[in-house]
Protein backbone atom coordinates (compact mmCIF):
# COMPACT_ATOMS: atom_id res chain seq x y z
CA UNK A 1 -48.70 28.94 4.96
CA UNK A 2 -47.64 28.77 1.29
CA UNK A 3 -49.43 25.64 -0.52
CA UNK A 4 -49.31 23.27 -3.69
CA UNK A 5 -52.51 23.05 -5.17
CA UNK A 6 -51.78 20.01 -8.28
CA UNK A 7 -55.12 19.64 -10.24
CA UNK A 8 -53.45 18.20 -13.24
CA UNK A 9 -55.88 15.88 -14.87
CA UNK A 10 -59.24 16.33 -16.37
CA UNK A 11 -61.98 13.57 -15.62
CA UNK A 12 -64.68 12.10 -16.90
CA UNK A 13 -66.43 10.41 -14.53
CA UNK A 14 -69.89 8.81 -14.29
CA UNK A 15 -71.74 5.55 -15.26
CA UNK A 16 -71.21 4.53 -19.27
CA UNK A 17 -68.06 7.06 -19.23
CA UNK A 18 -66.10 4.18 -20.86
CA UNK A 19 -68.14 4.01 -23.71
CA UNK A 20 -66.85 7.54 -25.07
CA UNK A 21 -62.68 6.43 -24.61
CA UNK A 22 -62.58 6.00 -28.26
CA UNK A 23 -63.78 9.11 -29.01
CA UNK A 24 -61.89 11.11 -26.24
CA UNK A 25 -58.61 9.41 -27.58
CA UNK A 26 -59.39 10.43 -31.17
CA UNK A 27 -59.78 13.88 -30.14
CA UNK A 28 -56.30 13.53 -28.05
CA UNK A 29 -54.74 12.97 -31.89
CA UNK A 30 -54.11 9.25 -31.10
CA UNK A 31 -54.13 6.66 -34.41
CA UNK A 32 -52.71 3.67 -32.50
CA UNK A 33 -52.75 2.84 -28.92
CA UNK A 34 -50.91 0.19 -26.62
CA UNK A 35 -53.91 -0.83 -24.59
CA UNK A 36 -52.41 -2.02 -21.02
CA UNK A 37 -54.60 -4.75 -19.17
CA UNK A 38 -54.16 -7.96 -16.75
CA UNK A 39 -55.66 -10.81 -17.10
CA UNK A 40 -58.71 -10.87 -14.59
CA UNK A 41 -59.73 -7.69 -16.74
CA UNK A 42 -59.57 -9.68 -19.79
CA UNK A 43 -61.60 -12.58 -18.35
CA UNK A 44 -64.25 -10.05 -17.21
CA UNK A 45 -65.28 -9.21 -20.73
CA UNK A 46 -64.04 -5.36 -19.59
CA UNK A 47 -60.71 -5.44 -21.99
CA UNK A 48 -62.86 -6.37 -24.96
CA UNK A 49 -65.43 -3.85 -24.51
CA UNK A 50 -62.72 -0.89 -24.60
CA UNK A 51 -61.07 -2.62 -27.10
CA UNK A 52 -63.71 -3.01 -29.65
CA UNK A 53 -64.65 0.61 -28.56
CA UNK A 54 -61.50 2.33 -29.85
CA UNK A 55 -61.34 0.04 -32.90
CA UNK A 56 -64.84 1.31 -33.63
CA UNK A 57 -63.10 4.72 -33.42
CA UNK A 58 -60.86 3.73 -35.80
CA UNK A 59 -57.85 3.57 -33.89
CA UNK A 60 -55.32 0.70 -34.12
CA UNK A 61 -55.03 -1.27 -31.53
CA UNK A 62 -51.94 -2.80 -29.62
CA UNK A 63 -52.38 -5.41 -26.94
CA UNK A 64 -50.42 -5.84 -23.96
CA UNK A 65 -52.08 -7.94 -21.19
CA UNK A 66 -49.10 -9.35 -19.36
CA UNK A 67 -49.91 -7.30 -16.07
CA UNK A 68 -48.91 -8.38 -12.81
CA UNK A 69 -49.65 -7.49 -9.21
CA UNK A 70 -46.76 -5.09 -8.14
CA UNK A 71 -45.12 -4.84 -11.46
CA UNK A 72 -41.80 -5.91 -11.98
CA UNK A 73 -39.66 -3.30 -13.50
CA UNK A 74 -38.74 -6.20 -15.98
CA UNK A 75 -41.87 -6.45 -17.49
CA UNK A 76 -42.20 -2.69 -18.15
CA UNK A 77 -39.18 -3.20 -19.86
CA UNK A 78 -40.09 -5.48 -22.21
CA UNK A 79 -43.58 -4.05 -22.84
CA UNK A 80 -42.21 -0.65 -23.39
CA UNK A 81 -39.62 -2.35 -26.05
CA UNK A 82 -42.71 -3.58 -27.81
CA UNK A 83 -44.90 -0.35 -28.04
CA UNK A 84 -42.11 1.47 -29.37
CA UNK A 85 -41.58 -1.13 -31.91
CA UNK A 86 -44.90 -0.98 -32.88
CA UNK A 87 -44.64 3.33 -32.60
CA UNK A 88 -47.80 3.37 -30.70
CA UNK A 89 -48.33 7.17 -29.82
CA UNK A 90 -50.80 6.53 -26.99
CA UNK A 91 -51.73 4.55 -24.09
CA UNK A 92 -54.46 3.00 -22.57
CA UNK A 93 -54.73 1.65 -19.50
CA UNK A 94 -57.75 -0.37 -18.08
CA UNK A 95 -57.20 -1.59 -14.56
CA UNK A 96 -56.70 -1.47 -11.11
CA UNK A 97 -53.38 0.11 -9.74
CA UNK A 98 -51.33 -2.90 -10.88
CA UNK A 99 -52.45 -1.88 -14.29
CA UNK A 100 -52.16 2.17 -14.01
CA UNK A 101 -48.82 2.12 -12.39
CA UNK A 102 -47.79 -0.37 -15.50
CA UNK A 103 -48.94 1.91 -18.33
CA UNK A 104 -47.37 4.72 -16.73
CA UNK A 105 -44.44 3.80 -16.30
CA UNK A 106 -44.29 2.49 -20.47
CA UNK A 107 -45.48 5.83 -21.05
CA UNK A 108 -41.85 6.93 -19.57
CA UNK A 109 -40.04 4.50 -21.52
CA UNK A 110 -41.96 5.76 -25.18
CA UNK A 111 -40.21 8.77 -24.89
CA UNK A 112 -36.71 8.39 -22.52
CA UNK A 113 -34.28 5.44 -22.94
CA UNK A 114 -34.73 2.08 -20.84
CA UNK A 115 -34.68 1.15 -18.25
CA UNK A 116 -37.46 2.19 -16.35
CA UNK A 117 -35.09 2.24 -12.90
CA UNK A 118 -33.12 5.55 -15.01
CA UNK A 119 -36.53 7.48 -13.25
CA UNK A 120 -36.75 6.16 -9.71
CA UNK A 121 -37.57 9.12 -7.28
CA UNK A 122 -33.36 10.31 -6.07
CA UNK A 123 -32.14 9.09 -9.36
CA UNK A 124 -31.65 12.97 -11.00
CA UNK A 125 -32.25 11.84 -14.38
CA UNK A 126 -35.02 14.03 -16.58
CA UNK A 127 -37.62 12.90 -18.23
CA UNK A 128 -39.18 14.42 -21.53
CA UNK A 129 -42.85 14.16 -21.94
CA UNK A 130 -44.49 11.35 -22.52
CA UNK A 131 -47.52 10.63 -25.51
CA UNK A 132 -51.34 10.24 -24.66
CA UNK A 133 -51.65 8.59 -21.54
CA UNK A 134 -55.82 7.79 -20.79
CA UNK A 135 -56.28 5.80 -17.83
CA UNK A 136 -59.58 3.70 -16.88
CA UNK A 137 -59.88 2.22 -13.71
CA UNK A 138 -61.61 -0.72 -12.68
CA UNK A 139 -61.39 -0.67 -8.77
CA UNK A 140 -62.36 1.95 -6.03
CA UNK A 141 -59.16 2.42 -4.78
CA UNK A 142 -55.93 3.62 -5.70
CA UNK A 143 -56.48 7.06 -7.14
CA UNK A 144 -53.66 6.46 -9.32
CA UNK A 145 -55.32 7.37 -12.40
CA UNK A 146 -55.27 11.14 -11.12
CA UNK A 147 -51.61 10.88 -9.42
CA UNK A 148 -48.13 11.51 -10.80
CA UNK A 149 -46.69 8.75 -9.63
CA UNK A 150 -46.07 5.10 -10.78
CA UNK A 151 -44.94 2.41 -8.24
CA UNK A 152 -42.68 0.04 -9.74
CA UNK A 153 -40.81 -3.24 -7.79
CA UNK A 154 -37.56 -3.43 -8.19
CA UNK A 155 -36.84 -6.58 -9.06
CA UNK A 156 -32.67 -6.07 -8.18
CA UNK A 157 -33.20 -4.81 -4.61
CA UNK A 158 -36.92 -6.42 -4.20
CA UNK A 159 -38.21 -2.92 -3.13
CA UNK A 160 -40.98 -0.64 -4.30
CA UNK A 161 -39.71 2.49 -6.00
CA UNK A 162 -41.58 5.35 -7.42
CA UNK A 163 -41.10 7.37 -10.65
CA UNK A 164 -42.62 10.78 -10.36
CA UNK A 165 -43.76 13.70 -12.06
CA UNK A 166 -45.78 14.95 -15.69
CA UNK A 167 -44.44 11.75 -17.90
CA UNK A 168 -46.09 9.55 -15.13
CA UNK A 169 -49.20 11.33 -15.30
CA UNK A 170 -52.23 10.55 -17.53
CA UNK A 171 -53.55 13.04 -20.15
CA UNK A 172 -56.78 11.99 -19.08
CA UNK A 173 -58.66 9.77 -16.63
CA UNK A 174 -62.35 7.96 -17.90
CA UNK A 175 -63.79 6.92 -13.98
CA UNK A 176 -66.80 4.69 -14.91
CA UNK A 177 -68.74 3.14 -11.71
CA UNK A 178 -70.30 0.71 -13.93
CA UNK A 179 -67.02 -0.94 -14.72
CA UNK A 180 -66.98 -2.31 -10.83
CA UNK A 181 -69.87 -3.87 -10.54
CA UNK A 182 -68.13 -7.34 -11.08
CA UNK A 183 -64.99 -6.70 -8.86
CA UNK A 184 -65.33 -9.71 -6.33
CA UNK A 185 -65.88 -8.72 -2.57
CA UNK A 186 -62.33 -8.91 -1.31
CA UNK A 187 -60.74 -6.75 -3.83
CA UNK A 188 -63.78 -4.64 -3.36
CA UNK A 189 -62.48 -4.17 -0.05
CA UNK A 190 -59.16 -3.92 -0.38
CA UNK A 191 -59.19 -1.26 -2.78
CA UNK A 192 -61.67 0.78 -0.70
CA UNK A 193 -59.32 0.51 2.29
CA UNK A 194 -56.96 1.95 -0.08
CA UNK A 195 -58.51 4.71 -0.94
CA UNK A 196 -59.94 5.43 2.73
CA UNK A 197 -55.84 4.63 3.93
CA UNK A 198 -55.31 7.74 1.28
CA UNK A 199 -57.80 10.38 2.78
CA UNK A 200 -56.95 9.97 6.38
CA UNK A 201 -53.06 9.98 5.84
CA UNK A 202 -53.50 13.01 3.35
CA UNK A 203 -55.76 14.70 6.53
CA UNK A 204 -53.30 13.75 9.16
CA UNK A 205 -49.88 14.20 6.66
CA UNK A 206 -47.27 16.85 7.51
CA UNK A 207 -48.00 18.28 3.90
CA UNK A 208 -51.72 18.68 4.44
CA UNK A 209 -53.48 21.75 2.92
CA UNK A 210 -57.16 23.24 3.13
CA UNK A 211 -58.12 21.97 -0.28
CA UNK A 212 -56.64 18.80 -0.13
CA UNK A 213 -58.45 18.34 4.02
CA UNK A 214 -61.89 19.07 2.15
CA UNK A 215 -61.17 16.66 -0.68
CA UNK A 216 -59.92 13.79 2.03
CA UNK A 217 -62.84 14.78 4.33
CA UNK A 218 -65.26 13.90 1.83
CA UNK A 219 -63.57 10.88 0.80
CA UNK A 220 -63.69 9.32 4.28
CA UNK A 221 -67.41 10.11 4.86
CA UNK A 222 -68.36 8.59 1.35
CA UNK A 223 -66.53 5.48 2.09
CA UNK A 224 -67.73 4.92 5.29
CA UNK A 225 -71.49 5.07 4.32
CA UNK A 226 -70.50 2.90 0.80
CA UNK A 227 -67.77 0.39 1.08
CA UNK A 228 -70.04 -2.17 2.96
CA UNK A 229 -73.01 -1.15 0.83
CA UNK A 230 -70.11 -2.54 -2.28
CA UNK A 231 -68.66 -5.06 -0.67
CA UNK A 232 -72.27 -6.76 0.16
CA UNK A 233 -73.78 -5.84 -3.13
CA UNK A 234 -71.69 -5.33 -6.28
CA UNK A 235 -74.10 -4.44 -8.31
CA UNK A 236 -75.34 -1.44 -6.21
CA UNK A 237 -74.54 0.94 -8.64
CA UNK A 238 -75.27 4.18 -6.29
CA UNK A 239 -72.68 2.27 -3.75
CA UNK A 240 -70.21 1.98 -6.65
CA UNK A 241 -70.61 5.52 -8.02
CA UNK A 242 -69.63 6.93 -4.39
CA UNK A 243 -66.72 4.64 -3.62
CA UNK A 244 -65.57 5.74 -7.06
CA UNK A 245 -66.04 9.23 -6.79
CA UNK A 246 -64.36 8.84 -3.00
CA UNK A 247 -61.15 7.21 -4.45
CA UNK A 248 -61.03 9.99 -7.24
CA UNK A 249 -60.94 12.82 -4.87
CA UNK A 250 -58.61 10.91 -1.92
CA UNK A 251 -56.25 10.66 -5.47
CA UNK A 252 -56.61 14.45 -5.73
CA UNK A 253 -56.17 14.88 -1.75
CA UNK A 254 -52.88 12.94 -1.18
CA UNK A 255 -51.09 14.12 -4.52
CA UNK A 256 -51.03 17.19 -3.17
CA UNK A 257 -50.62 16.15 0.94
CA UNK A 258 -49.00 12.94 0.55
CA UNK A 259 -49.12 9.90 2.70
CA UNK A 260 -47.26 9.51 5.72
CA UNK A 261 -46.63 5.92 7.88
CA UNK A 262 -49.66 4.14 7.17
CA UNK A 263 -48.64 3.87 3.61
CA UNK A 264 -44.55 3.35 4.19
CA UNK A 265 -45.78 0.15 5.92
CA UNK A 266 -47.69 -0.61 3.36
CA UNK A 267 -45.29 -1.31 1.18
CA UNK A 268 -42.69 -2.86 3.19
CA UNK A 269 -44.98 -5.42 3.88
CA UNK A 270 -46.37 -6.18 0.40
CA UNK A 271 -42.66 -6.02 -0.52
CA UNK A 272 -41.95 -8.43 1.98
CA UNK A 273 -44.61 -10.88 2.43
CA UNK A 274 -46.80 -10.03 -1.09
CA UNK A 275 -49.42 -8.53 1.20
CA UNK A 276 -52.53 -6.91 -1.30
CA UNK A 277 -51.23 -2.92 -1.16
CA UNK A 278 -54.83 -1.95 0.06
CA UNK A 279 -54.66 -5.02 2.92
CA UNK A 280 -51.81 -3.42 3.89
CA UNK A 281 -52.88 0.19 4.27
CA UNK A 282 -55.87 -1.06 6.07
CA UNK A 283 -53.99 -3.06 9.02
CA UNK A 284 -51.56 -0.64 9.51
CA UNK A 285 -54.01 2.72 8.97
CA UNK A 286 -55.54 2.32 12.87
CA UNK A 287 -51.98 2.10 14.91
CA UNK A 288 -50.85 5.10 12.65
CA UNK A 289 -53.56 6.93 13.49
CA UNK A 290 -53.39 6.36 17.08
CA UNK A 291 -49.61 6.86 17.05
CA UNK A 292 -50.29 10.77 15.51
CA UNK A 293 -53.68 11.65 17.60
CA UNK A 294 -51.32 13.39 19.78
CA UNK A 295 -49.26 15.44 17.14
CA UNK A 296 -52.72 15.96 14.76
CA UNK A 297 -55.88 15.67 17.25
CA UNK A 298 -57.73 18.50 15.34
CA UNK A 299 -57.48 16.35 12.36
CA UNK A 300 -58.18 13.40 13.63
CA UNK A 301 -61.20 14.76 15.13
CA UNK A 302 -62.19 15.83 11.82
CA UNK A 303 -61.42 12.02 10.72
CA UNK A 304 -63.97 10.84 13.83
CA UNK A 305 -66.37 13.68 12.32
CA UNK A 306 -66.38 12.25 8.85
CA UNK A 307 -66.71 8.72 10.48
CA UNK A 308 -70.07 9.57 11.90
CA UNK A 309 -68.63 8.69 15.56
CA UNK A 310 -70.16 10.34 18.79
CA UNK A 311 -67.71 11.39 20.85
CA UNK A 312 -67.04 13.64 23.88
CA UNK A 313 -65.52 16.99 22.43
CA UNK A 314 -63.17 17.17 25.05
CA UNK A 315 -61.40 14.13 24.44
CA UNK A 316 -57.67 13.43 25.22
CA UNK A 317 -56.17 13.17 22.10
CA UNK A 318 -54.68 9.51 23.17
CA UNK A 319 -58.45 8.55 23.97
CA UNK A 320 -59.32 10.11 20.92
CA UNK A 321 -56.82 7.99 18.57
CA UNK A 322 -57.94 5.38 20.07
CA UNK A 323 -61.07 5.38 19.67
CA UNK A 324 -61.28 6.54 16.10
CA UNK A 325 -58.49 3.09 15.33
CA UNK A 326 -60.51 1.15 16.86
CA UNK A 327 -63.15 2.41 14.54
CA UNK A 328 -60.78 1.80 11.78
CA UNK A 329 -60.49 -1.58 13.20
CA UNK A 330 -64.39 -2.13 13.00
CA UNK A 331 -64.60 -1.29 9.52
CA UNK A 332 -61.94 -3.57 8.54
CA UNK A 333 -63.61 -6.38 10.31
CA UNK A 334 -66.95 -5.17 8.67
CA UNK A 335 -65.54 -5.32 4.95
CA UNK A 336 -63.52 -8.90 5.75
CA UNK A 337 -60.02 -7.32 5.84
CA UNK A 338 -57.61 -10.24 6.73
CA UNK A 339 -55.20 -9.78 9.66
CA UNK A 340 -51.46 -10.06 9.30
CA UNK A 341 -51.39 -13.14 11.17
CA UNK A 342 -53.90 -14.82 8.91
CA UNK A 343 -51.71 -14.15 5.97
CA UNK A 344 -49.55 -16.49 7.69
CA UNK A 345 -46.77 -13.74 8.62
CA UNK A 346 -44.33 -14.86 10.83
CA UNK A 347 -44.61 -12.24 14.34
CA UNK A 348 -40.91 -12.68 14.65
CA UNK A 349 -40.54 -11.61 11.00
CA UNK A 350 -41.99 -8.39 12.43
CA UNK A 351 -38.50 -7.42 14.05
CA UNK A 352 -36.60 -7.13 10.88
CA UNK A 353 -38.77 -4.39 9.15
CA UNK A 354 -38.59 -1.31 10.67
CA UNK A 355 -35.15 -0.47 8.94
CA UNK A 356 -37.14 -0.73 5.41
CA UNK A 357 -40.30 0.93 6.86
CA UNK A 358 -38.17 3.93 7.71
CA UNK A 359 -36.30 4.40 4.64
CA UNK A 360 -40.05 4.83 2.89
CA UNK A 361 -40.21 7.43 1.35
CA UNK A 362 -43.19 8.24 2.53
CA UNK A 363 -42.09 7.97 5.94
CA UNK A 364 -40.57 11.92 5.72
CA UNK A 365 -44.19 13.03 5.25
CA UNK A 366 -45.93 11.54 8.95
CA UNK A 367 -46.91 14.80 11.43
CA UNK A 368 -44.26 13.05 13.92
CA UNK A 369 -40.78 11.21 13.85
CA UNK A 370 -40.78 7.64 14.46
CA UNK A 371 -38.21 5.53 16.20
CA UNK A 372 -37.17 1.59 15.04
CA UNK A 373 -39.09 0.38 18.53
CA UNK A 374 -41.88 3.21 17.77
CA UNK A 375 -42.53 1.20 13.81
CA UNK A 376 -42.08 -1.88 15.57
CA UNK A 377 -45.09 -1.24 18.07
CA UNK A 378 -47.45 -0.37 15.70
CA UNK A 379 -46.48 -3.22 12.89
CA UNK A 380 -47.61 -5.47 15.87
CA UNK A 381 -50.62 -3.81 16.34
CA UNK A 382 -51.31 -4.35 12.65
CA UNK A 383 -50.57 -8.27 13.27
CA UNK A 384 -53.64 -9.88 14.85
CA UNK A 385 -56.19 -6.99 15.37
């Protein structure tokens, strides 16, 4: 078996990492930065304090803090328009994946003409490097400041749409545990959901390789034993440390392995219904994972492993997939992970997805085909669990 292995940005990870990101972007060569934030960062005293930072650095400083959930390709637009007025030549991003996604994909547009849909994934269109990208992230969840990928919605065909590759990767990623302690409960769990969604797909993903099975493996036993621990107690520092550490390396695991159905659902849904990314990946994660048991029962025995579950080695592997989603299930309900149904989602609405959940791209990397009926069954399962 020939195998990527994509370790492609250097971290610097720990508690009061944050406090050295204007230094580390002075030594990048940076003398003026667009610094990329939402508004729920600013109101958390977080933008200010990396803000001040690189100003104490001497670097200028450009704001833009008009971040949304699932960013609009529109609003890249017109943020990218204003950094290159300005002729930042760096970026800084301080966020969750809302935020990452957003800075990468301006990073794009610094160096390769607008719009930002030129660089969807199928388009063919190149894209020259980009300037200093340095991402900080403020959740435990999407690994996107390690991943070359930024997910943009298309605001034309109301779809998500990735842009891929070196331009949508950061030049460095500052992982500070201490910048979490204020995320509130339920994006505490969310996020971790996303990041556990992105170690079992990568184990049980067609592309799956040794290092990235090690990296995922680890990532589903440190989220197990933290995300309550985080979700109960914000301010457990040792609780946020792992969950970040866990998201890094799932970030590292899946760049390289990809995510398969889980994930494709995912985003139909939050395209659809504005469904939280990481709620998503957590409702759909335990049908997936019993839908694959039979194709992938070694690695989903390695998930049950990494769970902590007792179970009889000689399993079935249909007993065995269900037993480890129904584990799935339990941490969910654990954490406070809404179902489908109490987002107010129509069931019927159900029947009209499958189409879009098999056009995912993501959907080419499951360890099984999927039939329209076979989607169907197991966006039901993720309705009212």
């Amino acid at each position: 078996m020939i195998v990527n292995f994509n370790r492609t940005v250097p971290v610097l990870f720990g508690p009061g990492a944050a406090l050295r990101t204007g230094l580390k972007v002075k030594q990048l060569g940076v003398k003026k930065v667009l610094c990329v934030y939402d508004q729920g960062v600013k109101s958390a005293g977080i933008a200010d304090k990396i803000v001040d930072n690189l100003k104490a650095a001497g670097i200028q400083v450009v704001i833009y803090d008009g971040v949304e959930v699932d960013p609009p390709d529109t609003n890249i637009n017109n943020a990218a328009e204003m950094a290159n007025t300005e002729n930042v030549d760096g970026i800084v991003g301080v966020g969750g994946g809302s935020t990452m996604d957003t800075a990468k994909a301006i990073n794009v547009l610094l160096t390769n003409p607008p719009p930002i849909s030129r660089y969807y994934v199928g388009s063919g269109n190149e894209m020259k490097p980009g300037k200093v990208l340095v991402l900080l992230p403020t959740t435990a969840g999407t690994g996107s400041e390690v991943t070359p990928i930024s997910v943009v919605s298309d605001t034309a065909t109301h779809s998500k749409k990735g842009v891929i590759g070196p331009t949508a990767t950061a030049t460095l990623a500052i992982v500070d545990p201490e910048l979490l302690v204020e995320l509130p409960p339920k994006i505490t769990a969310a996020t971790g959901m996303d990041a556990f969604s992105h170690a079992v797909e990568a184990l049980t993903s067609e592309g799956m390789n040794p290092m990235s099975d090690v990296l995922a493996e680890k990532a589903v036993e440190l989220i197990t034993q933290n995300l309550l621990k985080a979700v109960k107690d914000g301010s457990d520092l040792n609780a946020r440390t792992n969950m970040s550490f866990a998201s890094l390396i799932a970030g590292f695991a899946f760049t390289d392995s990809l995510t398969h159905w889980g994930h494709a659902i995912a985003h139909t849904i939050g395209a659809q219904f504005h469904i939280p990314h990481g709620v998503g990946c957590a409702v759909a994660l335990p049908a997936v994972v019993e839908y694959v048991a039979d194709a992938v029962p070694e690695k989903v025995w390695r998930v049950a492993l990494a769970m902590g579950l007792s179970l009889p080695e000689d399993m079935p592997p249909l007993e065995l997939g269900a037993a480890v989603a129904e584990a799935i299930r339990n941490l969910n309900r654990d954490v406070g992970i809404p179902s489908l149904k109490e987002f107010k989602v129509e069931e019927a609405s159900l029947e009209q997805l499958p189409g879009a959940v098999l056009a995912d791209d993501c959907a080419m990397f499951g360890p099984k085909r999927a039939s329209a009926g076979q989607v169907l069954s197991m966006l039901k399962k993720a309705y009212e669990y």
